[in-house]
C-alpha atoms as a PDB file:
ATOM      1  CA  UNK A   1       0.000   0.000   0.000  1.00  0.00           C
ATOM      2  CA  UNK A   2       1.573   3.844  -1.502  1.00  0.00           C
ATOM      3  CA  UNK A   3       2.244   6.220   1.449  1.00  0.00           C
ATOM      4  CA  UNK A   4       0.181   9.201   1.207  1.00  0.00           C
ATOM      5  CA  UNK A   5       1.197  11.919  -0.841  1.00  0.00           C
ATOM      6  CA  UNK A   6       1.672  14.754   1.884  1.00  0.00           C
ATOM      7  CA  UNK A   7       1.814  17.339  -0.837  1.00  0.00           C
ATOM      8  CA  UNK A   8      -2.019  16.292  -2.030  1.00  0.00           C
ATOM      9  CA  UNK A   9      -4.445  19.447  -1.261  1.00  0.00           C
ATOM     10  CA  UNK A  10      -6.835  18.626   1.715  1.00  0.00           C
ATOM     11  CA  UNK A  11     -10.226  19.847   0.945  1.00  0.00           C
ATOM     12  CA  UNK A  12     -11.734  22.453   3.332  1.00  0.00           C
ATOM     13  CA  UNK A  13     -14.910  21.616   5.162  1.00  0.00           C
ATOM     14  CA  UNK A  14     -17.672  23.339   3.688  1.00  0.00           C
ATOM     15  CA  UNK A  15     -18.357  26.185   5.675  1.00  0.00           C
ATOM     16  CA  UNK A  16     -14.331  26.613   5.924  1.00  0.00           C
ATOM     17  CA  UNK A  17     -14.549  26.668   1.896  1.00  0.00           C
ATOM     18  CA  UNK A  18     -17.613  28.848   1.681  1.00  0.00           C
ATOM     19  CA  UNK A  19     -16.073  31.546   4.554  1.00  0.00           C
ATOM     20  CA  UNK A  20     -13.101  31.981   2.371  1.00  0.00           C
ATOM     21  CA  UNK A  21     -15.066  32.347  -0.786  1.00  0.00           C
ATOM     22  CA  UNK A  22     -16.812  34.695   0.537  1.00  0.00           C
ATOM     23  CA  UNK A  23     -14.140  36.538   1.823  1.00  0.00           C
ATOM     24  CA  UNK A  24     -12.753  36.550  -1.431  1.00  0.00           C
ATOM     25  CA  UNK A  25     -15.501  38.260  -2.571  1.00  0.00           C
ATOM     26  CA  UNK A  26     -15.759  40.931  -0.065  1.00  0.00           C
ATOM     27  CA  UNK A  27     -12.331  41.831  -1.082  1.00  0.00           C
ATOM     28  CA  UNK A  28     -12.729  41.887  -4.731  1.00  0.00           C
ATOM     29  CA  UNK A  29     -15.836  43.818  -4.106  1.00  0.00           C
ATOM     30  CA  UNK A  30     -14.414  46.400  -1.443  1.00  0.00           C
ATOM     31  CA  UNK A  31     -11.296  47.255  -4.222  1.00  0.00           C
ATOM     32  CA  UNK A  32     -13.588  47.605  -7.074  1.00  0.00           C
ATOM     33  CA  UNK A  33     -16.035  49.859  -4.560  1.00  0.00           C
ATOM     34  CA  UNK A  34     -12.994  51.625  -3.203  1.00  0.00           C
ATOM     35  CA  UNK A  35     -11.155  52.064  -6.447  1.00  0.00           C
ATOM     36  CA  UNK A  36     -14.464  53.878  -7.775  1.00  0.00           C
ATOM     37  CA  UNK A  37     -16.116  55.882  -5.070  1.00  0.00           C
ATOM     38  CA  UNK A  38     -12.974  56.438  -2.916  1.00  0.00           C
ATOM     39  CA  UNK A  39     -12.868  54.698   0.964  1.00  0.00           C
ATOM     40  CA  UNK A  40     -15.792  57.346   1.662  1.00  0.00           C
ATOM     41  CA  UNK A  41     -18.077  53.827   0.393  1.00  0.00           C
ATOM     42  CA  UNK A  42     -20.222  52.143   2.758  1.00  0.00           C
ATOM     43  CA  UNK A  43     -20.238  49.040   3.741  1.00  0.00           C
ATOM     44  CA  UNK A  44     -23.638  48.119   2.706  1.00  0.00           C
ATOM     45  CA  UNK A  45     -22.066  48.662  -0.659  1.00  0.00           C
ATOM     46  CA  UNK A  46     -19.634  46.710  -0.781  1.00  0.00           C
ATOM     47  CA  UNK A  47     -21.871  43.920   0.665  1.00  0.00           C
ATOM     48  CA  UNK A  48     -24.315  44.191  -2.271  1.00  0.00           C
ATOM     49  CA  UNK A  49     -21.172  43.988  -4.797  1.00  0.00           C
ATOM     50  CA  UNK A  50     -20.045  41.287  -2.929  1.00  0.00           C
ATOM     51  CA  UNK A  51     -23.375  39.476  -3.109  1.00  0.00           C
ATOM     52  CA  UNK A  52     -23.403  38.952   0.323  1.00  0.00           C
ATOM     53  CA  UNK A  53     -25.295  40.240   3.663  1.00  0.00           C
ATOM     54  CA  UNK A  54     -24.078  43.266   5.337  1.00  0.00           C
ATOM     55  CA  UNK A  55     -23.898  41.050   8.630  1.00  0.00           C
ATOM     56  CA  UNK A  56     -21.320  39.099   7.085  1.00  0.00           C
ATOM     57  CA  UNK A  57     -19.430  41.334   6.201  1.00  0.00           C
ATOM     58  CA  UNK A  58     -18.997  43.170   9.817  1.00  0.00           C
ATOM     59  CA  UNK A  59     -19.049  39.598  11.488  1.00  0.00           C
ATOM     60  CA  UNK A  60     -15.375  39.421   9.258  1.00  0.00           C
ATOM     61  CA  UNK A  61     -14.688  42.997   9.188  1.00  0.00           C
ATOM     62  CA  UNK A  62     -15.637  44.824  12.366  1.00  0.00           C
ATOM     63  CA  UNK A  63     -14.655  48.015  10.996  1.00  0.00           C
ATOM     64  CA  UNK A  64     -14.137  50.103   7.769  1.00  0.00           C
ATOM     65  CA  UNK A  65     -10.630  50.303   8.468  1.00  0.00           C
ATOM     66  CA  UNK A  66      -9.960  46.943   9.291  1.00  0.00           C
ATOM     67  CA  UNK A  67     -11.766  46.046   6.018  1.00  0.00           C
ATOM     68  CA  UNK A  68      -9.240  48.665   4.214  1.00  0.00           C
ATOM     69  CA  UNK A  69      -6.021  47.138   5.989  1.00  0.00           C
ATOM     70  CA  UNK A  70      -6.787  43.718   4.954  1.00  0.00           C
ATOM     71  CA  UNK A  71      -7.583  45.047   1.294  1.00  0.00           C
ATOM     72  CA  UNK A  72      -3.694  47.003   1.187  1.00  0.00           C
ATOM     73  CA  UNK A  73      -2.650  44.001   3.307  1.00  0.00           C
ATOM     74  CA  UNK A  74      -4.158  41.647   0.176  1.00  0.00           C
ATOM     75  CA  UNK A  75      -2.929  43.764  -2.539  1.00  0.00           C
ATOM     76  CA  UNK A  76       0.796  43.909  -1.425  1.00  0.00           C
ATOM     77  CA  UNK A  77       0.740  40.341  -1.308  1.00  0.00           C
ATOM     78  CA  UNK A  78      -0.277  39.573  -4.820  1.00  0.00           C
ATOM     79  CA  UNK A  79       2.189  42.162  -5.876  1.00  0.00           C
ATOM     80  CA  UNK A  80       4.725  40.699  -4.282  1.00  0.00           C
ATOM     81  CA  UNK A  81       4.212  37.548  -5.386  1.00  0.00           C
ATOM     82  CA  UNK A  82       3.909  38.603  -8.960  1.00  0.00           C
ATOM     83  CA  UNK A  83       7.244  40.352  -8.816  1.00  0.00           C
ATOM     84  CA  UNK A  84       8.608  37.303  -7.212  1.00  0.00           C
ATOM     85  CA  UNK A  85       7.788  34.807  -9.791  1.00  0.00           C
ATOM     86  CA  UNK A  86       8.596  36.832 -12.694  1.00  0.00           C
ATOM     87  CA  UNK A  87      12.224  37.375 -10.957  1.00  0.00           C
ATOM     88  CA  UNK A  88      12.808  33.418  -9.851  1.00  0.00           C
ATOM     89  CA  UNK A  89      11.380  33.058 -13.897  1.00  0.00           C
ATOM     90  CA  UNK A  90      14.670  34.987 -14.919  1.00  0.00           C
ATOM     91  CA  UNK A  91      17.130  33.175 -12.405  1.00  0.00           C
ATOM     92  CA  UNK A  92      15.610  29.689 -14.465  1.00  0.00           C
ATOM     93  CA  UNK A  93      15.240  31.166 -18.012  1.00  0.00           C
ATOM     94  CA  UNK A  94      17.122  34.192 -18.561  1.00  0.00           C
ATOM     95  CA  UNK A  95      14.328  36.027 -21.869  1.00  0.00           C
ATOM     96  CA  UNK A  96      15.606  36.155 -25.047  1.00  0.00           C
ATOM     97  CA  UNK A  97      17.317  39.691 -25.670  1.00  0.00           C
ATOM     98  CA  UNK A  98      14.144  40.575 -27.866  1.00  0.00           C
ATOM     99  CA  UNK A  99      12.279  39.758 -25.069  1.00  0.00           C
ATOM    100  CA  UNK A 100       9.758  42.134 -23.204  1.00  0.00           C
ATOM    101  CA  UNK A 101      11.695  43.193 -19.754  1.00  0.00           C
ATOM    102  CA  UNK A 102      11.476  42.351 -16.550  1.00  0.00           C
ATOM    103  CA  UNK A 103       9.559  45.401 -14.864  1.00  0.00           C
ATOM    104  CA  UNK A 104       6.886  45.200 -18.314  1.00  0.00           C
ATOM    105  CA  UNK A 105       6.664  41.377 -17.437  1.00  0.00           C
ATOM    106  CA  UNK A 106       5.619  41.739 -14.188  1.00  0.00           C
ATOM    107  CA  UNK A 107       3.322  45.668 -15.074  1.00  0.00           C
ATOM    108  CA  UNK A 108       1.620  43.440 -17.901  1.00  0.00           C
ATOM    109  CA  UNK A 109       1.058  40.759 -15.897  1.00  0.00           C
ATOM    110  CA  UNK A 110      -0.741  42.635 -12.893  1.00  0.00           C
ATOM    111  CA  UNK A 111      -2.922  44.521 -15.377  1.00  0.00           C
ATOM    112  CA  UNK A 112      -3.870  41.628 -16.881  1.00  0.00           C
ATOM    113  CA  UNK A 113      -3.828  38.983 -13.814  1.00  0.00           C
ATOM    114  CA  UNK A 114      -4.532  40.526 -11.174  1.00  0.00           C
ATOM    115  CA  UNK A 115      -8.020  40.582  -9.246  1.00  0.00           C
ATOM    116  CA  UNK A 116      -8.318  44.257  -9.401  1.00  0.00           C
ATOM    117  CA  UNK A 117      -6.560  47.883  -9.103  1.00  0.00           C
ATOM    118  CA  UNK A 118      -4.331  48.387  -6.224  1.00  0.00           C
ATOM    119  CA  UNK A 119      -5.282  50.975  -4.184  1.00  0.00           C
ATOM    120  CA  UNK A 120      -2.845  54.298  -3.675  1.00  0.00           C
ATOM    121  CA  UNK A 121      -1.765  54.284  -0.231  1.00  0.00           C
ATOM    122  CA  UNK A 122      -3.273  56.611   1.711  1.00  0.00           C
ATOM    123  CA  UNK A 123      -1.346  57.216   5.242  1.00  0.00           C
ATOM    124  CA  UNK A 124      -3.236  56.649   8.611  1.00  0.00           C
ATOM    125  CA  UNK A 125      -1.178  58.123  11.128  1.00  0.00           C
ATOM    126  CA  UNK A 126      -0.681  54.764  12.418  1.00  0.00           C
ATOM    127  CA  UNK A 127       2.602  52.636  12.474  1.00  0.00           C
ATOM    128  CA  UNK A 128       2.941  49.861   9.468  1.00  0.00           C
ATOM    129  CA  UNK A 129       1.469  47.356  10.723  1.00  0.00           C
ATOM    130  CA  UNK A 130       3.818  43.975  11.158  1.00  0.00           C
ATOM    131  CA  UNK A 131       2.391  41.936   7.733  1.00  0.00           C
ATOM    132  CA  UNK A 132       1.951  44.559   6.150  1.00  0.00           C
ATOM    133  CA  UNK A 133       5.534  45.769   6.575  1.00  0.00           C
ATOM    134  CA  UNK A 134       6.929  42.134   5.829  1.00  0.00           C
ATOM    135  CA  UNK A 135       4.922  41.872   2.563  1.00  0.00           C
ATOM    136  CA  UNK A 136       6.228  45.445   1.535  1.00  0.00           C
ATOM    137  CA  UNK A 137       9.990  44.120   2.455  1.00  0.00           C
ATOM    138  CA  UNK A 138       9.204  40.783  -0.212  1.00  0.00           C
ATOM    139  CA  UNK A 139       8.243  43.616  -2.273  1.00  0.00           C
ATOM    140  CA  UNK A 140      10.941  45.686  -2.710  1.00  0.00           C
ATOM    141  CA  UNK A 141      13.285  42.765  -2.850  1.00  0.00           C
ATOM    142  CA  UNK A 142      11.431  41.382  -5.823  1.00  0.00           C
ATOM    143  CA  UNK A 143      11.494  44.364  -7.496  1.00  0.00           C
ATOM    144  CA  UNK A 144      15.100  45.569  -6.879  1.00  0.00           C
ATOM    145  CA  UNK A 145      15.885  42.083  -8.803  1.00  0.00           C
ATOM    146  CA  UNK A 146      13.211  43.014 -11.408  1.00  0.00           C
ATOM    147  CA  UNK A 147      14.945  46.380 -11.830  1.00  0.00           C
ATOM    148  CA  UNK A 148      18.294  45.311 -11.665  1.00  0.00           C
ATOM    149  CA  UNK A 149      18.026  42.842 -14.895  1.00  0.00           C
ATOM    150  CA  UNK A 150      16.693  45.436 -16.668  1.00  0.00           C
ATOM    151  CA  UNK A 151      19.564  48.333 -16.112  1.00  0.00           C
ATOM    152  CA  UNK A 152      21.454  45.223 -17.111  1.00  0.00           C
ATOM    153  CA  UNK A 153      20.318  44.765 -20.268  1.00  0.00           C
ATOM    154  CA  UNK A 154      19.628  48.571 -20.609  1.00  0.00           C
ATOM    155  CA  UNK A 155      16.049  48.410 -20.493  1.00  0.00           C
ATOM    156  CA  UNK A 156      15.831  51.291 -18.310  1.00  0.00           C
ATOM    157  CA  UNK A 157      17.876  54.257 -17.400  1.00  0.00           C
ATOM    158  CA  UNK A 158      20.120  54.477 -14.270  1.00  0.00           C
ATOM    159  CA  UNK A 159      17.799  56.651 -11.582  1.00  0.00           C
ATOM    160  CA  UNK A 160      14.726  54.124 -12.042  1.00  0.00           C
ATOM    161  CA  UNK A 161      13.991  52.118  -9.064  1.00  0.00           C
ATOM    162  CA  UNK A 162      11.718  49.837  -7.388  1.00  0.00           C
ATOM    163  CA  UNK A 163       9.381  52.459  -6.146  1.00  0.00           C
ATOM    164  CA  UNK A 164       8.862  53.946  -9.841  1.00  0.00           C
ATOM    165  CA  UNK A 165       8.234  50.700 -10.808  1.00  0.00           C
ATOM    166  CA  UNK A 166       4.917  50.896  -7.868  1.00  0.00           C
ATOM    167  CA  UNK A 167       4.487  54.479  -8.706  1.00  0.00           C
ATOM    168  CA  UNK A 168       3.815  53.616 -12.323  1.00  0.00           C
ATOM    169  CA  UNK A 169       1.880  50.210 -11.957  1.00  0.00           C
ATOM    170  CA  UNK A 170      -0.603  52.536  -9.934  1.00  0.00           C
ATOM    171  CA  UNK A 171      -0.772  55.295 -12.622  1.00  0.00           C
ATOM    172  CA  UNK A 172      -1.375  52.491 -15.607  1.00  0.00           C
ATOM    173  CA  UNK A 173      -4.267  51.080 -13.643  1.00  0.00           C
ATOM    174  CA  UNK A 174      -6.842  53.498 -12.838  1.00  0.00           C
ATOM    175  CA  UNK A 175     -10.413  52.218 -12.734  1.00  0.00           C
ATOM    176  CA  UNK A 176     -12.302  52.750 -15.749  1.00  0.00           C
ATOM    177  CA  UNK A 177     -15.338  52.072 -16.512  1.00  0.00           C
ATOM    178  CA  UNK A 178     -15.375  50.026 -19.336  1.00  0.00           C
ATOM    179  CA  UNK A 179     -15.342  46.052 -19.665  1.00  0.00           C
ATOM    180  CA  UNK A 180     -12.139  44.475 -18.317  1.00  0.00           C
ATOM    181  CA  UNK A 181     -10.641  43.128 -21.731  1.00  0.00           C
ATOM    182  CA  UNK A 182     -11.363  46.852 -23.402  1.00  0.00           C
ATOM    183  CA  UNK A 183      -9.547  47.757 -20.049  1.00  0.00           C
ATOM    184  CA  UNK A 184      -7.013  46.012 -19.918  1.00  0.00           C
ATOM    185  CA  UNK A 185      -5.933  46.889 -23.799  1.00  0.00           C
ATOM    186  CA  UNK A 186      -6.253  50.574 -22.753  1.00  0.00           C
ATOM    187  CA  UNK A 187      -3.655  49.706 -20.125  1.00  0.00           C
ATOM    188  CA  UNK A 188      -1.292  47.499 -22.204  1.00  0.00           C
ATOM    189  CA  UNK A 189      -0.896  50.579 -25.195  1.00  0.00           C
ATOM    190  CA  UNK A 190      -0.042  53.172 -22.300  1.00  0.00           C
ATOM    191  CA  UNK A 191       2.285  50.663 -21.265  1.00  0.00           C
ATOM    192  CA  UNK A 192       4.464  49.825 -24.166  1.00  0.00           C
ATOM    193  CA  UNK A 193       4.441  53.278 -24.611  1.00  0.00           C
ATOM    194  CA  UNK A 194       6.044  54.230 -21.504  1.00  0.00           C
ATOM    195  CA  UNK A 195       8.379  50.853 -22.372  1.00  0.00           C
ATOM    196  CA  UNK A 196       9.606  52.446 -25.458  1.00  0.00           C
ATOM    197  CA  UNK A 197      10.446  55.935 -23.654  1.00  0.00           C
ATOM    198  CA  UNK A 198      12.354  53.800 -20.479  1.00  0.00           C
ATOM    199  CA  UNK A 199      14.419  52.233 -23.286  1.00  0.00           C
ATOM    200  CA  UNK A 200      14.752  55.166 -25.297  1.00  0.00           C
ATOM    201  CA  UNK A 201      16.274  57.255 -22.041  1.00  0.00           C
ATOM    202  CA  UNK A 202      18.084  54.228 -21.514  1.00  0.00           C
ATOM    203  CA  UNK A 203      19.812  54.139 -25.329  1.00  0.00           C
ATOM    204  CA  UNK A 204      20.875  57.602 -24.578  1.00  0.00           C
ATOM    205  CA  UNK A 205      22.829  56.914 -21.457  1.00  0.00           C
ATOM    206  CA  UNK A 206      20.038  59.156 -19.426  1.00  0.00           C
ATOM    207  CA  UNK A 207      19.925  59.141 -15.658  1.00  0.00           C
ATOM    208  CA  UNK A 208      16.128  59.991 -14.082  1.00  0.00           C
ATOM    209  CA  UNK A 209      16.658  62.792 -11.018  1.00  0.00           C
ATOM    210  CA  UNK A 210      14.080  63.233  -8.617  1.00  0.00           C
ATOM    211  CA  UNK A 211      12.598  59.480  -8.369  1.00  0.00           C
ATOM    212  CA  UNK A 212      11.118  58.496  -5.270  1.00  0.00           C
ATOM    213  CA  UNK A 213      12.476  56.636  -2.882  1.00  0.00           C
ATOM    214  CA  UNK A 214      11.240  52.757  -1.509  1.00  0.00           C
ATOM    215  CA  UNK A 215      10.978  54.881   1.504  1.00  0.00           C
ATOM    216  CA  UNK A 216       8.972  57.087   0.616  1.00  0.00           C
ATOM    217  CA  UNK A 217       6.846  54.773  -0.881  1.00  0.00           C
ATOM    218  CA  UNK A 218       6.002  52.649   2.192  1.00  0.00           C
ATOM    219  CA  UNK A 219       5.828  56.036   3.978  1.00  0.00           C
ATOM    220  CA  UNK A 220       3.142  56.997   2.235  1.00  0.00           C
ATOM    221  CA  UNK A 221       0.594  53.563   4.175  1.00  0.00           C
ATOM    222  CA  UNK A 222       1.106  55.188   7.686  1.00  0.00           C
ATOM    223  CA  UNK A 223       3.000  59.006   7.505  1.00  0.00           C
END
């Protein structure tokens, strides 16, 4: 008889599986809410995007803010990971030099993967909290990486760092209020043309002044 396979999934009870579902939906529903009507949104609608009862959603999120932490919280995360799996992709597979570049690799990918925009940090007067300050550390590391191939291969210009790389995946992915794939297409052309300019300054031997820092950046979730 075969040992078990300890890697094998292990399916979630049901109400387990249905709590995180929903969740998931509260989430999705709270950054497309946010992203449109500003944090100013109730929570009654967000529950009716969601699909869900208000109830629920307080019985999870006891507070607007604590519904808005776990939604920056959520959103770091996926960055992060995205950044991270486009940079481990390079360390296996270095692209070929025709390639699209690392920091367009992993823009494209969250305008096109990703569950929604990611909110602009908006400060709180409040220290970063612990998570949230780990997933922006996995963050910047992924990114540095990202950003370090690409000066490399002279992709971008000396002066562009990690938090441009934020600064601009925010600006490319406004909400708009269109269907998703007209959306996303909208997002992709402003890309490549901001691609073509990065490599462009980069041709030329150009170094940006006055970036932001990854400082600055975080700063801006609790200053």
């Amino acid at each position: 008889m075969s040992a078990p396979d300890d890697a094998a999934p292990v399916a979630l009870p049901g109400r387990l599986r249905e709590a995180r579902a929903n969740d998931t939906a509260v989430l999705d529903a709270a950054r497309e809410v946010f992203s449109a009507q500003g944090e100013s949104a109730s929570m009654a609608d967000i529950a009716r995007r969601a699909a869900v009862g208000v109830a629920s959603v307080y019985r999870r999120y006891p507070t607007k803010d604590a519904l808005v932490e776990a939604l920056r919280l959520d959103g770091v995360r996926e960055v992060a990971r995205l950044a991270t799996d486009v940079a481990d992709g390079l360390d296996a597979a270095p692209p070929a030099r025709d390639a699209p570049g690392a920091v367009e690799t992993f823009v494209a990918g969250h305008i096109t993967g990703a569950r929604g925009p990611l909110l602009r940090p908006v400060g709180t007067g409040r220290p970063l909290p612990p998570e949230l300050a780990a997933a922006s550390e996995e963050l910047r590391v992924a990114l540095e990486r990202l950003v370090a191939h690409d000066r490399a291969a002279a992709r971008i210009p000396a002066g562009f760092g990690a938090a441009d790389v934020m600064q601009l995946l925010v600006h490319l992915r406004p909400p708009l209020p269109y269907p998703r794939p007209q959306v996303d297409a909208l997002h992709l052309r402003y890309l490549a043309l901001v691609v073509r300019g990065l490599r462009e300054a980069a041709a030329e031997g150009a170094t940006l002044e006055g970036g932001p820092r990854w400082d600055e950046w975080v700063g801006t979730w609790h200053d």
